[in-house]
Structure formats: structure tokens, C-alpha cells
C-alpha atoms as a PDB file:
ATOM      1  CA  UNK A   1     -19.768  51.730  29.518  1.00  0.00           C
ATOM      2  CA  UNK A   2     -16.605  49.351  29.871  1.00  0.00           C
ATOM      3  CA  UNK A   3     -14.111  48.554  27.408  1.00  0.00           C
ATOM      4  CA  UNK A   4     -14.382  46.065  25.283  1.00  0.00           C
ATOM      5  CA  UNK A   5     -12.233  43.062  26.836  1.00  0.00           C
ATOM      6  CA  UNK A   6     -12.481  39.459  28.822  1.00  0.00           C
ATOM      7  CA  UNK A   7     -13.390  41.781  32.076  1.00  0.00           C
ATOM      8  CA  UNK A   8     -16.307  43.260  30.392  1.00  0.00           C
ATOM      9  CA  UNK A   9     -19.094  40.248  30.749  1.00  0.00           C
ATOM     10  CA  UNK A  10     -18.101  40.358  34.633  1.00  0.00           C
ATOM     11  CA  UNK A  11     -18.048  44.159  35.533  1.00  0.00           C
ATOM     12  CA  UNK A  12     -21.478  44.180  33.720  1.00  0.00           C
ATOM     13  CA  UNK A  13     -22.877  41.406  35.389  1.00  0.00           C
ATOM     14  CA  UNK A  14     -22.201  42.583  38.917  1.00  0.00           C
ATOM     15  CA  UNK A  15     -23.667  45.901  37.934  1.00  0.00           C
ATOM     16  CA  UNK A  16     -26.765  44.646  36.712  1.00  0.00           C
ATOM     17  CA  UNK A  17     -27.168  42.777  40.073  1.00  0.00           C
ATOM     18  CA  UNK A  18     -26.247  45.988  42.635  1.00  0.00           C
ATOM     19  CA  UNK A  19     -28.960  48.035  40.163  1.00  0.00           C
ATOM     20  CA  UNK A  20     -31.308  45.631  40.817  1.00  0.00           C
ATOM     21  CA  UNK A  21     -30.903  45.093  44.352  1.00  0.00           C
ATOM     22  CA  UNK A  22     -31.230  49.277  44.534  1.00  0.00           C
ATOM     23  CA  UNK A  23     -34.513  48.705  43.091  1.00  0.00           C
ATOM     24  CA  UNK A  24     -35.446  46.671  45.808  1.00  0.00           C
ATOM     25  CA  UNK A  25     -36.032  43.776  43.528  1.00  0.00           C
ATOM     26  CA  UNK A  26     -35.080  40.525  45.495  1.00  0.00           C
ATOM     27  CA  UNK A  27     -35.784  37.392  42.973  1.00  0.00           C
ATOM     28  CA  UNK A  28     -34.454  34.281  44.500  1.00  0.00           C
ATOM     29  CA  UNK A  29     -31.102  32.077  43.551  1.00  0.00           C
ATOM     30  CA  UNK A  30     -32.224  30.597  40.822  1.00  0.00           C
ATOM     31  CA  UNK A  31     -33.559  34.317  38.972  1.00  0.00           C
ATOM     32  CA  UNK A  32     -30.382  35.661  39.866  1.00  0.00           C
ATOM     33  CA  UNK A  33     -28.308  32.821  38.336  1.00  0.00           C
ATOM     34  CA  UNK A  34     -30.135  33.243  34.970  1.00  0.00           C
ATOM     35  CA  UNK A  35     -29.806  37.338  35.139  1.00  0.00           C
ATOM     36  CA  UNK A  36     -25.720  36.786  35.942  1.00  0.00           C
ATOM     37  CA  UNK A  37     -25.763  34.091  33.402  1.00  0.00           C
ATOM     38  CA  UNK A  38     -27.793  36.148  30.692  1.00  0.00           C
ATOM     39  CA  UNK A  39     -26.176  39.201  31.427  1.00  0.00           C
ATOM     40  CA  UNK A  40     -22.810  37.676  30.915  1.00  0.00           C
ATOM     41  CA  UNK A  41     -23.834  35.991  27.531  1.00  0.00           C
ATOM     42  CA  UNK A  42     -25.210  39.544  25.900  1.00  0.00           C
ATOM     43  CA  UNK A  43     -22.054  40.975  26.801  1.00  0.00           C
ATOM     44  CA  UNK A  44     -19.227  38.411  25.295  1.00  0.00           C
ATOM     45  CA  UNK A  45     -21.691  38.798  22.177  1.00  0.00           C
ATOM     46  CA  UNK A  46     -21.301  42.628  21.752  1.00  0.00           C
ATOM     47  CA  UNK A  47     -17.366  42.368  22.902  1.00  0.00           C
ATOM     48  CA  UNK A  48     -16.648  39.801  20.081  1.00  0.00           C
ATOM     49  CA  UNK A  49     -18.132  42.742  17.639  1.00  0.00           C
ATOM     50  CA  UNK A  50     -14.337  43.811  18.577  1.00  0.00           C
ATOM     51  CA  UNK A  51     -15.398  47.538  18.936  1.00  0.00           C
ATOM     52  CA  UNK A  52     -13.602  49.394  21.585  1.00  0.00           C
ATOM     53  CA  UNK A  53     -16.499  49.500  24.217  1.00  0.00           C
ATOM     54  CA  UNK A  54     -19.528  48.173  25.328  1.00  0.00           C
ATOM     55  CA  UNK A  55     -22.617  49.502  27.081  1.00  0.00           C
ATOM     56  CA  UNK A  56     -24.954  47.459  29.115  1.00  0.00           C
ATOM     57  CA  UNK A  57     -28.510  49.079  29.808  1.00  0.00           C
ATOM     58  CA  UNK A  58     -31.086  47.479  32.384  1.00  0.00           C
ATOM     59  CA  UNK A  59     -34.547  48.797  32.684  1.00  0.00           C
ATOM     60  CA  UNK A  60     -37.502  47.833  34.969  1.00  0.00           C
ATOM     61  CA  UNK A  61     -41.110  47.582  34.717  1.00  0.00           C
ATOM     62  CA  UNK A  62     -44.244  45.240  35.610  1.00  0.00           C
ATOM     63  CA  UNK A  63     -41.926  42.867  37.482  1.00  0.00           C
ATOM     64  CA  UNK A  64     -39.467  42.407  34.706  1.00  0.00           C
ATOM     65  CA  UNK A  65     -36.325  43.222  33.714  1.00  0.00           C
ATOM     66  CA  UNK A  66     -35.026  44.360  30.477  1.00  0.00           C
ATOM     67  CA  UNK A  67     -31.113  43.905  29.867  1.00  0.00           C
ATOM     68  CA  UNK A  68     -29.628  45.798  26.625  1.00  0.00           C
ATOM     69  CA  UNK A  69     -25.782  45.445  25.535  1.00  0.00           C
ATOM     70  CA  UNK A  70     -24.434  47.873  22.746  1.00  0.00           C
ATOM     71  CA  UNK A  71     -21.252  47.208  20.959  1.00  0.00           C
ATOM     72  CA  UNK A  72     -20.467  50.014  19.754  1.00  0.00           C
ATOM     73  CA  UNK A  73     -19.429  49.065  16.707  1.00  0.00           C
ATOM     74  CA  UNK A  74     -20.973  50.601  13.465  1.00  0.00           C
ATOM     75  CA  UNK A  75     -20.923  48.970  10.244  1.00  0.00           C
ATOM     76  CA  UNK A  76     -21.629  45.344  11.343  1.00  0.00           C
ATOM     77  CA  UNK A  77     -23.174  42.963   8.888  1.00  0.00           C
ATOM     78  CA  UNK A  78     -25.979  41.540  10.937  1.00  0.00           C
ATOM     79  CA  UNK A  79     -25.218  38.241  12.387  1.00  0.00           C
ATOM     80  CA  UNK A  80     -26.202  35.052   9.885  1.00  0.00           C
ATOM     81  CA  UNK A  81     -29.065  33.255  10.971  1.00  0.00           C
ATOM     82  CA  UNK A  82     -27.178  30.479  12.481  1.00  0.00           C
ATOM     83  CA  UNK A  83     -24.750  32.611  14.583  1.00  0.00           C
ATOM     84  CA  UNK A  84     -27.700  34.895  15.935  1.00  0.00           C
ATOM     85  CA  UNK A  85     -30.346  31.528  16.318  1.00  0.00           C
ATOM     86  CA  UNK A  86     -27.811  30.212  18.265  1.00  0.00           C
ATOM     87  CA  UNK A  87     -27.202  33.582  20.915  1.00  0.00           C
ATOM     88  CA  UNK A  88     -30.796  34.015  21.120  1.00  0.00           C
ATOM     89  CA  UNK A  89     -31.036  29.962  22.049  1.00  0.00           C
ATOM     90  CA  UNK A  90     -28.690  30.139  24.491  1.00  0.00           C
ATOM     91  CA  UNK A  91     -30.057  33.481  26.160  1.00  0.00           C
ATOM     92  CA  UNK A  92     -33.576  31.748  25.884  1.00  0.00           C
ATOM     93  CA  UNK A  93     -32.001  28.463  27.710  1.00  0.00           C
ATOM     94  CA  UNK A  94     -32.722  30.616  30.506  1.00  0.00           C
ATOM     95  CA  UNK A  95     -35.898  29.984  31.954  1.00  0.00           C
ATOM     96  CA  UNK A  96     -37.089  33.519  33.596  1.00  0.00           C
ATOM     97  CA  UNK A  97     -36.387  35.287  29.887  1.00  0.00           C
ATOM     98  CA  UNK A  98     -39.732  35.966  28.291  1.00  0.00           C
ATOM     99  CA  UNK A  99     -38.400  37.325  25.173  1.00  0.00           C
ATOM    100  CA  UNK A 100     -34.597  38.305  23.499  1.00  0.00           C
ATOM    101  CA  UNK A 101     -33.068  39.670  20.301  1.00  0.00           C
ATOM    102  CA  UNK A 102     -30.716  40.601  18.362  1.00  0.00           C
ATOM    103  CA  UNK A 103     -30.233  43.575  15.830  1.00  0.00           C
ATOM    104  CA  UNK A 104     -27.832  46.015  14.147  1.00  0.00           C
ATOM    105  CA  UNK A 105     -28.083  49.358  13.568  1.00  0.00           C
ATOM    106  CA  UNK A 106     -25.774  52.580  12.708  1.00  0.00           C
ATOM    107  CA  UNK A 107     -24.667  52.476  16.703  1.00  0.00           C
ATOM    108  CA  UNK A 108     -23.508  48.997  16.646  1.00  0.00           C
ATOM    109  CA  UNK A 109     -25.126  45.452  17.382  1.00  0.00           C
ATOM    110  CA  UNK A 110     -28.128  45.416  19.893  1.00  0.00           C
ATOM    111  CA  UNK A 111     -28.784  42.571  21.976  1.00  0.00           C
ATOM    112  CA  UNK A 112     -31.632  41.993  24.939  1.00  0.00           C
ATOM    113  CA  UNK A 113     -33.826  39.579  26.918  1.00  0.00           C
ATOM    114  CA  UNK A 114     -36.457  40.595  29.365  1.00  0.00           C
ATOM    115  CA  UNK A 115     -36.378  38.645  32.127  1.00  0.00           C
ATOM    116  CA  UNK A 116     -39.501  37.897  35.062  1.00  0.00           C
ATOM    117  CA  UNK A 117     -38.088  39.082  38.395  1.00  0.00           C
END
């Protein structure tokens, strides 16, 4: 959980990186780029919800990786379909993500991409 400010994307990224690396999962440069790079774009998108705090959640299986952030922030109109098409396009941009999206729900706005490791 970190509060929802500028330092946010970072703190998140680097923990997403040491969890990994504790899983034994060693990807090469370029798969780490796009996790850090991913990781930090989720993140600025829940923290611009302007809640108080946002949660990051990773989860493994099969050789992937599933980043979730949480804003926090109940009562959010979803995003318009320009806003969001443009979040998920950037996330997607990424070549290791397999899939990503975007949703609200009575805990705030969801996003996630599953990346290969």
C-alpha cells in the first residue's frame, strides 16, 4: 500500500522487481524494462483517481506475471472510452503483456496486465 503521490509509481515499481527476483524469476533487460515501465504506468493511473492510497498486487503463475493497482477510491465513474483505450494502449505498447484492463468497482478503479516472464 503507498500513498497516493508522485513517489508512488517508483516505490511500486522497485517492489514488483525485488518480488520477482524472490521468486527466482530472472527475465532478461528487455522483460524487465517493460515490467518497470508497465508497472509504473498502472500506478500514475490509479494515483490520478486522487484517492489517498494505492495498492499494487503481483501474482505468478505458468511463467507470467500478473500486476494489479487499486486506487482506492470508491465512487469513480468508469473511465470514458477514450481515456481508458488510451491506458490500456499504452500498457499494451509493451511487448511481453499478453492481456490488460481496466475496471471500477465499489473498492476503487482496477487496473492490470499479465505479462510473459
Amino acid at each position: 500500500m503507498y500513498t497516493a503521490n508522485r513517489w508512488a509509481p517508483d516505490k511500486a515499481k522497485e517492489a514488483v522487481l525485488t518480488q520477482l527476483a524472490a521468486w527466482d524469476f530472472r527475465p532478461g533487460q528487455s522483460v524487465l524494462d517493460a515490467v518497470e515501465a508497465v508497472t509504473v504506468l498502472l500506478v500514475e493511473t490509479t494515483v490520478a483517481d486522487q484517492g489517498h492510497r494505492v495498492s499494487v498486487h503481483l501474482s505468478d503463475q505458468d511463467g507470467q506475471a500478473c500486476i494489479l493497482a487499486l486506487s482506492h477510491h470508491p465512487g469513480l465513474a468508469d473511465l470514458d472510452d477514450d481515456a481508458g483505450s488510451e491506458v490500456l494502449h499504452q500498457v499494451t505498447a509493451h511487448r511481453p503483456v499478453t492481456e490488460c484492463g481496466m475496471d471500477t468497482g465499489p473498492d476503487g478503479r482496477r487496473v492490470w496486465a499479465v505479462v510473459d516472464l
